[in-house]
Protein backbone atom coordinates (compact mmCIF):
# COMPACT_ATOMS: atom_id res chain seq x y z
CA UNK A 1 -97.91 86.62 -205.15
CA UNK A 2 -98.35 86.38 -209.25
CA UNK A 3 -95.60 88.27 -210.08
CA UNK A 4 -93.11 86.81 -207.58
CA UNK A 5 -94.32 83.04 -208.81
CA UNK A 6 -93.27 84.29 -212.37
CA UNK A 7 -89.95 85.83 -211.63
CA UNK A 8 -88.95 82.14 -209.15
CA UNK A 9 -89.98 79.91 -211.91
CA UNK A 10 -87.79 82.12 -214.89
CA UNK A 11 -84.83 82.21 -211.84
CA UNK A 12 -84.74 79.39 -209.14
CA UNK A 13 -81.96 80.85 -207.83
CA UNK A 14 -83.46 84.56 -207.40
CA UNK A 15 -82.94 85.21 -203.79
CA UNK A 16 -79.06 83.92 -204.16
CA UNK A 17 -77.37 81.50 -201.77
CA UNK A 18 -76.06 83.76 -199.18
CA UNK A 19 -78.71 84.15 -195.72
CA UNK A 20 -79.03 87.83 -194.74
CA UNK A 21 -75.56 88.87 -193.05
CA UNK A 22 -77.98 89.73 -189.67
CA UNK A 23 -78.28 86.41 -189.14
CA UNK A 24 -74.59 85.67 -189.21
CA UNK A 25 -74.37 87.92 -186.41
CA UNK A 26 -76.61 86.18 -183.88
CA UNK A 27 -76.95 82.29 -184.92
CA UNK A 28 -73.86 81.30 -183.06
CA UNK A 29 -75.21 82.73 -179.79
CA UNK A 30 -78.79 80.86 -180.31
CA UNK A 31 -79.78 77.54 -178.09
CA UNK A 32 -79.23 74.07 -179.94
CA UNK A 33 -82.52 73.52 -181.90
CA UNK A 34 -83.95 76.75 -181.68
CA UNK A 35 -87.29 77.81 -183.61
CA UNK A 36 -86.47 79.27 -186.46
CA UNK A 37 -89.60 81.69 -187.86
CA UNK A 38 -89.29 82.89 -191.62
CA UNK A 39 -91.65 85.62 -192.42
CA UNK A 40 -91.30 85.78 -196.30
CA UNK A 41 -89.16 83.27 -196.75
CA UNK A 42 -88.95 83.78 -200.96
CA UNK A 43 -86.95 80.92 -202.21
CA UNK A 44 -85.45 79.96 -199.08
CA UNK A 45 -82.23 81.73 -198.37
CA UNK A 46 -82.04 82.21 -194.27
CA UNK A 47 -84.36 79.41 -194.14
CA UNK A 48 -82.27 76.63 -195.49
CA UNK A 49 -79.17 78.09 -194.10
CA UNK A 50 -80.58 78.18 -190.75
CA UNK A 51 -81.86 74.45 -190.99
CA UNK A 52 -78.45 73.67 -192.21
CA UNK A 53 -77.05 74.76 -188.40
CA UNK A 54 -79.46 72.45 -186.95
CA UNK A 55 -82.55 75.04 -185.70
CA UNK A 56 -85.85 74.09 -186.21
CA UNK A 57 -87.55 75.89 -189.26
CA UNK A 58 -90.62 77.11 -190.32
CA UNK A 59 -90.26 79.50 -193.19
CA UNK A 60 -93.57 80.90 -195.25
CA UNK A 61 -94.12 82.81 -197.87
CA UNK A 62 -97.54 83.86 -200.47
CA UNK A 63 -95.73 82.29 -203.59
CA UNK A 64 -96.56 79.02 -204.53
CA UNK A 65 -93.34 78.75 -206.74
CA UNK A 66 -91.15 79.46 -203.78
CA UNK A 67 -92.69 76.96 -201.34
CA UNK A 68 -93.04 74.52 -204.27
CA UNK A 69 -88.97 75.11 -204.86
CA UNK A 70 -88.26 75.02 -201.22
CA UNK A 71 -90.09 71.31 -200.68
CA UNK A 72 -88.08 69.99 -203.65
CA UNK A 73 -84.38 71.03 -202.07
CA UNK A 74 -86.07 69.99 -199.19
CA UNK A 75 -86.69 66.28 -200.54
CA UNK A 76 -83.07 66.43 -201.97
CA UNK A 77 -81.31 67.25 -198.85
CA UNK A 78 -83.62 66.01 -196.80
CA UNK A 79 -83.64 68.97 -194.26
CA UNK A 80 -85.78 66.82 -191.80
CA UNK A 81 -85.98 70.18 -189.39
CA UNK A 82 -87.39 72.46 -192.14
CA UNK A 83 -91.19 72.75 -192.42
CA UNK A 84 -92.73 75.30 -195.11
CA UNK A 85 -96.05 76.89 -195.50
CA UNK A 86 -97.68 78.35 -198.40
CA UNK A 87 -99.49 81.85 -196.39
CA UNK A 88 -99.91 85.30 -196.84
CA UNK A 89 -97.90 86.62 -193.51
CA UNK A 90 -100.15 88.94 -192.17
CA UNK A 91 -102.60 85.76 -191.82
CA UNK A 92 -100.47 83.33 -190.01
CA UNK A 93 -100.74 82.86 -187.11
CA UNK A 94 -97.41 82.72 -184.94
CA UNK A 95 -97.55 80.22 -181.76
CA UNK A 96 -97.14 82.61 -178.55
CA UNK A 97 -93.32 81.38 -176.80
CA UNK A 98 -92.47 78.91 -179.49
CA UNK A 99 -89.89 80.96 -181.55
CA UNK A 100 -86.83 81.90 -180.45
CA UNK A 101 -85.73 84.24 -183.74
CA UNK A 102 -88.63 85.81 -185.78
CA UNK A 103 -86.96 86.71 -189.05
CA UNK A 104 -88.60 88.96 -191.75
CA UNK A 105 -86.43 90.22 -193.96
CA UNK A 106 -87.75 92.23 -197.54
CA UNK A 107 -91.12 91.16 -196.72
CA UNK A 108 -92.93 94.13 -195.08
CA UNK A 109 -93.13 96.30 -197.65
CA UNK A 110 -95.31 93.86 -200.16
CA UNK A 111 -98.38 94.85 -196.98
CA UNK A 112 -100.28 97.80 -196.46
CA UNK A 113 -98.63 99.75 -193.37
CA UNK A 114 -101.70 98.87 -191.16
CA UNK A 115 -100.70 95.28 -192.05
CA UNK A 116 -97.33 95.80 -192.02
CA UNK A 117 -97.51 97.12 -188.36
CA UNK A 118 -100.05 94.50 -187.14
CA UNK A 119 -97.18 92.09 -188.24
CA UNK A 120 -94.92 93.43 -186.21
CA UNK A 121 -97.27 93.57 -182.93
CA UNK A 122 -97.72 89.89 -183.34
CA UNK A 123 -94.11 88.99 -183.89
CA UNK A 124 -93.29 91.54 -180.94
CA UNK A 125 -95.70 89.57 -178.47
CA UNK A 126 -95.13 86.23 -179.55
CA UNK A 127 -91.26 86.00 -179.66
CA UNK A 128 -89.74 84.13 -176.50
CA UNK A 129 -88.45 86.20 -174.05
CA UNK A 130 -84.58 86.63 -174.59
CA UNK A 131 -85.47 85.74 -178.15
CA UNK A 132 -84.68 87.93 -181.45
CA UNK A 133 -86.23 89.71 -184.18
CA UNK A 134 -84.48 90.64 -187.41
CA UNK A 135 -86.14 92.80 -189.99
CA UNK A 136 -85.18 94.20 -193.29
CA UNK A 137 -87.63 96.36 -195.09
CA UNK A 138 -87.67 99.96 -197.24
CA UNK A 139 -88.10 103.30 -195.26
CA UNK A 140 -89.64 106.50 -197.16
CA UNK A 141 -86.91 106.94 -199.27
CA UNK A 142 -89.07 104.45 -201.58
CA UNK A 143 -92.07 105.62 -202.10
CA UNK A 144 -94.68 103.22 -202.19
CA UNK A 145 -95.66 101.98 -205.24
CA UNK A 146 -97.88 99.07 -207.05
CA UNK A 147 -96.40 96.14 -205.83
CA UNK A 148 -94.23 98.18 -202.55
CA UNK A 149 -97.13 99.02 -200.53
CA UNK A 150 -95.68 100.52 -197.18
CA UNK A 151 -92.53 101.86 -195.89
CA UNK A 152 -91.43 103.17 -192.61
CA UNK A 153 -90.20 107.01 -191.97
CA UNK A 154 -87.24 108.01 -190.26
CA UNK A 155 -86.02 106.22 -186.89
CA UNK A 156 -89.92 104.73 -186.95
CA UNK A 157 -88.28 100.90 -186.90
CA UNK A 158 -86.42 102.13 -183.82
CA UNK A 159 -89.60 103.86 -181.70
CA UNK A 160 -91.14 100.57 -182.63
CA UNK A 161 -88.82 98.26 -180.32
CA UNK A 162 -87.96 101.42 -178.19
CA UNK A 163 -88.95 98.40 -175.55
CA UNK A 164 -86.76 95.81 -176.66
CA UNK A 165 -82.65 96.23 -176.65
CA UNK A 166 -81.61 96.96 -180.06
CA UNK A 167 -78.55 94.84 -180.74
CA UNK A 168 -78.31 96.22 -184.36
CA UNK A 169 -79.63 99.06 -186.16
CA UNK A 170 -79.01 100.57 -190.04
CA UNK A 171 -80.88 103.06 -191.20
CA UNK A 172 -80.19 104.67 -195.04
CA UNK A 173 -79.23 104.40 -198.55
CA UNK A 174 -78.03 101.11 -200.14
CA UNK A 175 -77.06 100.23 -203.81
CA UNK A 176 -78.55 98.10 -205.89
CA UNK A 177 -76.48 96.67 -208.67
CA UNK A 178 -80.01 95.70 -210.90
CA UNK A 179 -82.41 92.78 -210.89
CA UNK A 180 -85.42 92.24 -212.70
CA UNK A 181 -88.06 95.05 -213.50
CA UNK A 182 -85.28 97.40 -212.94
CA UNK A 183 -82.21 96.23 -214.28
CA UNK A 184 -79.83 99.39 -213.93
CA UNK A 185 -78.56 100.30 -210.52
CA UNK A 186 -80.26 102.07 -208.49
CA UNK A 187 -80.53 102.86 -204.65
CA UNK A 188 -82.67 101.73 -201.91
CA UNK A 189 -83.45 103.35 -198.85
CA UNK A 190 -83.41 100.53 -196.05
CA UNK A 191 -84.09 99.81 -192.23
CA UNK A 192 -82.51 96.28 -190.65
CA UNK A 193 -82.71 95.65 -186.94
CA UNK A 194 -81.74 93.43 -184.72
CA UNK A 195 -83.69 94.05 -181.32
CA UNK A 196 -83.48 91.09 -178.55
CA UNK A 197 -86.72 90.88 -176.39
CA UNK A 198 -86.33 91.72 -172.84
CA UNK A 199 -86.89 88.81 -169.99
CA UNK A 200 -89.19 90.96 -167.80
């Protein structure tokens, strides 16, 4: 992603420090070493946190910068349990039973909603059973646009893992104090879900 690799390389630090706060509401209750999957990973956020509690990692994302960044912390702090991949997500393929979280979070809404959705099928039928999926993305309050390709309508995210339980579940307006291409504040209109996969 061109314009991604350009806004990493001005801004190593993009993404920030901090993982996604979904995560801090499930890693404690996660197996020792559990496989970690990062759909659109960016710079590395939930990725390196997650390595740094001991789960196994594999984190990818479509910008060469990020990846690139991610292998030189990597080298630095030698996170021996972090692997990551330089792939458009809607190509990779995820191993069937090997994951334990599936983690996509601000990713989604780069694909087309056909993609988008095919995405989700695969996570949804590849995740361990007992194991979760967390996903960020925009809902139809953002209109797509150039580079924001898809969002989901109302209560959509929710049909979508009506099978699942749904441990967590926000739907609606956040605010956005600036960032790059649009640096006054604005608002977002967001989904994030937590949904554990049944063992049936």
């Amino acid at each position: 992603m061109k314009y991604y690799d350009t806004i990493y390389k001005e801004n190593s630090n993009f993404c920030g420090g901090k993982p996604n706060k979904l995560l801090l509401k499930i890693y404690k209750k996660l197996p020792k070493k559990a496989e970690f999957l990062d759909l659109g990973c960016g710079q590395g956020r939930d990725a390196f946190f997650m390595s740094s509690k001991k789960f196994n990692v594999t984190a990818i994302d479509s910008s060469k910068v990020a990846i690139e960044q991610i292998k030189e912390k990597h080298k630095k702090k030698k996170y021996k349990n972090l692997k990551a991949i330089c792939q458009n997500i809607k190509k990779f393929t995820i191993k069937p039973k090997k994951f334990f979280v599936i983690n996509s979070a601000n990713s989604l809404q780069f694909l087309n909603k056909k993609d988008s959705l095919s995405v989700i099928r695969k996570i949804k039928k590849s995740i361990l059973p007992g194991g979760f999926v967390i996903i960020i993305s925009f809902t139809d309050k953002n209109p797509p646009s150039k580079r924001r390709k898809s969002c989901f309508e109302k209560n959509e995210m929710k049909k979508i893992f009506s099978d699942f339980k749904i441990i967590y579940y926000f739907e609606g307006l956040v605010i956005d104090r600036g960032h790059i291409g649009q640096p006054e504040p604005h608002k977002h209109g967001i989904v994030k879900i937590i949904a554990k996969k049944l063992n049936n």
